[in-house]
N, C-alpha and C. Protein backbone atom coordinates (compact mmCIF):
# COMPACT_ATOMS: atom_id res chain seq x y z
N UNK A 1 164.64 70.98 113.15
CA UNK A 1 165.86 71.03 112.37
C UNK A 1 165.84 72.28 111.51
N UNK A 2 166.82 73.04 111.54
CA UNK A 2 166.83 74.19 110.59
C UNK A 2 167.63 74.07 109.42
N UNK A 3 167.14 74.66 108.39
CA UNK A 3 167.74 74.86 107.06
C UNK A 3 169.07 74.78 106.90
N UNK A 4 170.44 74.15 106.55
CA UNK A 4 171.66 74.59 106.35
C UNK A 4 171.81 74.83 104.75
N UNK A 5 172.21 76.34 104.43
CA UNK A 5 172.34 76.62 103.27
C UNK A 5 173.75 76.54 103.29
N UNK A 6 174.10 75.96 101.65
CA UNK A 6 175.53 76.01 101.74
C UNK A 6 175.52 76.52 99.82
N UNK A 7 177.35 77.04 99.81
CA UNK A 7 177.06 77.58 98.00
C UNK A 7 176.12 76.54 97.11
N UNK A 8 176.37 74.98 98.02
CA UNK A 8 176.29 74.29 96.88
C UNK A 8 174.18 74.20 96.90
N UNK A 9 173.94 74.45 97.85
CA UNK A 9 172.63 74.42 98.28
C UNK A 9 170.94 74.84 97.41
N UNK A 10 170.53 74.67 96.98
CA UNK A 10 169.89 75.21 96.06
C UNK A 10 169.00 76.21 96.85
N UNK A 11 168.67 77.46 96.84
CA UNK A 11 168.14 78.64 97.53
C UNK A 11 166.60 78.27 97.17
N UNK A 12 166.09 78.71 98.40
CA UNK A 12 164.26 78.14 99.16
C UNK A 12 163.77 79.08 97.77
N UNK A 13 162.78 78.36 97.93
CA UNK A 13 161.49 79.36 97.20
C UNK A 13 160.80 79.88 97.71
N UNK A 14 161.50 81.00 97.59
CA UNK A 14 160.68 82.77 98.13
C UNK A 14 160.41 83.33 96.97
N UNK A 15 158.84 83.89 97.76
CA UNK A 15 158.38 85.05 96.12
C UNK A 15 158.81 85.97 96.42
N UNK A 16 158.93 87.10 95.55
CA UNK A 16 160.28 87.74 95.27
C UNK A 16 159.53 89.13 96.54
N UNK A 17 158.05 89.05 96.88
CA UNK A 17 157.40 90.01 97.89
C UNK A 17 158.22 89.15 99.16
N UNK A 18 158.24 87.57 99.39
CA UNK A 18 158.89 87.57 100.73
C UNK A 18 160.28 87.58 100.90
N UNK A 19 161.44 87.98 99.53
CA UNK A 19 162.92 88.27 99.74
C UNK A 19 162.99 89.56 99.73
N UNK A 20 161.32 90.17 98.99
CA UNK A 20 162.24 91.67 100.22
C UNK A 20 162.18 92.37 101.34
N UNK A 21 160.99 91.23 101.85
CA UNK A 21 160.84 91.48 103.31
C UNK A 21 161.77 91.26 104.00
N UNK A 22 162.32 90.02 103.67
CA UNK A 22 163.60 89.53 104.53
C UNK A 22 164.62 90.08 104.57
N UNK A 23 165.09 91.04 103.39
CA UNK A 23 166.19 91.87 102.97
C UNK A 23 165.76 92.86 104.02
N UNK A 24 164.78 93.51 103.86
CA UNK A 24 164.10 94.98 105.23
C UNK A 24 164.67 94.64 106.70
N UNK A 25 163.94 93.16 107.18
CA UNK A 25 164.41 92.85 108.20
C UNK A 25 165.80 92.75 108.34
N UNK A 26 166.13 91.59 107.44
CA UNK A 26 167.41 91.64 108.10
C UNK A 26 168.90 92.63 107.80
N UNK A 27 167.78 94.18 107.24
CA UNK A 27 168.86 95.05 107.18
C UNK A 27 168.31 96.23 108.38
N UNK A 28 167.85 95.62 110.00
CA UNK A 28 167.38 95.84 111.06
C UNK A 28 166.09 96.98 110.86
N UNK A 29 165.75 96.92 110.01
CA UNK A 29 164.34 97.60 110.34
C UNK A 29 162.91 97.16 110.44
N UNK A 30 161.96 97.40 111.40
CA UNK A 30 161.52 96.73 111.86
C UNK A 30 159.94 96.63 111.22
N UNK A 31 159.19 96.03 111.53
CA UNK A 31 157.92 95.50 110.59
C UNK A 31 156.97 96.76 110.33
N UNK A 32 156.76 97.61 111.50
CA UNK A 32 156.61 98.95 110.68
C UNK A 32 157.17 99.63 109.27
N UNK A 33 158.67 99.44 110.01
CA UNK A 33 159.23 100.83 108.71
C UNK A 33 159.04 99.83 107.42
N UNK A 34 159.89 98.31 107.37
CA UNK A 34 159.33 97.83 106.32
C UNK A 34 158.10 97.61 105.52
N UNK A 35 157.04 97.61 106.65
CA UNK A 35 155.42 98.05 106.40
C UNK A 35 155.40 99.11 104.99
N UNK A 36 155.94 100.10 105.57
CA UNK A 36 156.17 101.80 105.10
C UNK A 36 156.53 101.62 103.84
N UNK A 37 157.51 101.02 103.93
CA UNK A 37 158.94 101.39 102.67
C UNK A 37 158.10 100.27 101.70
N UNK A 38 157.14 99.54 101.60
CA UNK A 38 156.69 98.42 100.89
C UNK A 38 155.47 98.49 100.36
N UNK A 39 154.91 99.84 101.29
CA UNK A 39 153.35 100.36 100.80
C UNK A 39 152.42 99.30 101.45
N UNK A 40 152.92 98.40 102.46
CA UNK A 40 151.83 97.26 103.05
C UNK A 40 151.32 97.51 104.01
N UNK A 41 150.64 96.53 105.18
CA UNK A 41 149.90 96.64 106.68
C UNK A 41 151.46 95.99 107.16
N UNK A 42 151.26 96.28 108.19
CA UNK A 42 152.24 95.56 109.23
C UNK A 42 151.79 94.46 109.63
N UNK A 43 150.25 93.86 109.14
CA UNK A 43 149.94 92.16 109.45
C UNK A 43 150.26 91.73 108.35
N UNK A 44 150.94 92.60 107.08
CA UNK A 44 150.85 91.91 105.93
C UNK A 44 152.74 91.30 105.76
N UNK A 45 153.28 92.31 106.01
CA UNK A 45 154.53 91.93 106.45
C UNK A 45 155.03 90.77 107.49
N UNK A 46 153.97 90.72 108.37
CA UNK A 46 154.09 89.73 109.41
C UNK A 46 153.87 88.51 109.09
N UNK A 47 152.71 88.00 108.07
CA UNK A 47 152.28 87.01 107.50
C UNK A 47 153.58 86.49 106.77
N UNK A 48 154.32 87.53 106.13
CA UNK A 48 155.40 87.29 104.92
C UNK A 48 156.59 86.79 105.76
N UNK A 49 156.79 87.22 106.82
CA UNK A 49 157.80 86.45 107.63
C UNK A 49 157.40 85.20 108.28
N UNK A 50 155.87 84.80 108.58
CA UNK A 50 155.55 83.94 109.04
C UNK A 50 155.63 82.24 107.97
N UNK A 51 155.09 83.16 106.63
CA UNK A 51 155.74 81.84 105.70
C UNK A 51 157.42 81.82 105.50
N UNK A 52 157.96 82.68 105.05
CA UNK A 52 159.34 82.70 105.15
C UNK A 52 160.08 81.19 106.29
N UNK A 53 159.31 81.95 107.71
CA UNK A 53 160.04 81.49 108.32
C UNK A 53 159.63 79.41 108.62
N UNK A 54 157.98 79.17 108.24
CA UNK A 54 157.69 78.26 107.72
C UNK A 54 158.84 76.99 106.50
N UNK A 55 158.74 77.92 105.67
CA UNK A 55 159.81 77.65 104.88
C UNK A 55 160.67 77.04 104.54
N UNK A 56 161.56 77.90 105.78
CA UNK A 56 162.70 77.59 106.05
C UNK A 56 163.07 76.55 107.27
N UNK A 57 162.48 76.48 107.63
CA UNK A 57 162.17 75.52 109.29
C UNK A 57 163.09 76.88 110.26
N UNK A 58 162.78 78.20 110.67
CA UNK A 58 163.59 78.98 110.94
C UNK A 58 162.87 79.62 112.30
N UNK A 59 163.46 79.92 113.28
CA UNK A 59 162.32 80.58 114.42
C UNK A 59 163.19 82.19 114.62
N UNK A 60 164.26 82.23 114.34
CA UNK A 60 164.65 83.72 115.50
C UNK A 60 164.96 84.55 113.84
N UNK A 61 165.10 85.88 114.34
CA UNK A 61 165.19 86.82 113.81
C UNK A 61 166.65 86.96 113.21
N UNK A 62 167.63 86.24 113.87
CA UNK A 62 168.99 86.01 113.52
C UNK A 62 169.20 85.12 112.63
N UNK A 63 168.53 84.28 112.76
CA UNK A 63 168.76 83.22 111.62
C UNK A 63 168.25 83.46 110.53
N UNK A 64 166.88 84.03 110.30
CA UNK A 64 166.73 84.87 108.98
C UNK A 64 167.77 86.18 108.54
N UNK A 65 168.09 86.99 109.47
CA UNK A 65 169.00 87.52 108.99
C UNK A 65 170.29 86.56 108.45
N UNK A 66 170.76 85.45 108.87
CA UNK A 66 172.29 84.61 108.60
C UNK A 66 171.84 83.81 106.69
N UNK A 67 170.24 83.65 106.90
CA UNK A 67 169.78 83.04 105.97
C UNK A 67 170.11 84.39 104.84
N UNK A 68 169.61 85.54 104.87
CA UNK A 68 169.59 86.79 103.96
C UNK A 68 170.91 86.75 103.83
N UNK A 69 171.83 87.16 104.50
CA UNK A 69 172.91 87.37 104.10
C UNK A 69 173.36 86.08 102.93
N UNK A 70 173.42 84.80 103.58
CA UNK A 70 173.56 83.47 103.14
C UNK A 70 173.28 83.72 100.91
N UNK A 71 171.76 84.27 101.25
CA UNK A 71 171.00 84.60 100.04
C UNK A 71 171.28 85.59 99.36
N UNK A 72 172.52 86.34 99.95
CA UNK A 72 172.98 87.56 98.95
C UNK A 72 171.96 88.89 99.14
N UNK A 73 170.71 88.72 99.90
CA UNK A 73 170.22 89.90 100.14
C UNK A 73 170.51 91.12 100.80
């Protein structure tokens, strides 16, 4: 079952390192450049989407992006 966020919804608890991973991604750049732009490893970024997506009960790359947007990121 995946997450349905709605206005009235109270927004997941993300530390503020995994909303801006999610913001990177889902403003299409990919675990490298966000790597880059964040000063991290690219397993470290990967981990950060892996709880994210934990989280959220979330599997594709689209739905974290629908979730970011959702989140104002």
């Amino acid at each position: 079952m995946s997450l349905t966020l709605t206005p009235a919804a109270p927004a997941p608890a993300l530390a503020p390192r995994e909303r801006e991973t999610l913001r990177h991604i889902a403003a299409g750049r990919t675990y490298l450049q966000t790597a880059r732009h964040m000063g991290l490893s690219k397993h470290t970024v990967d981990a950060y989407l892996r709880r994210i997506r934990a989280k959220l009960d979330i599997t594709t790359t689209a739905e974290l992006t629908r979730v970011a947007i959702t989140l104002g990121l």
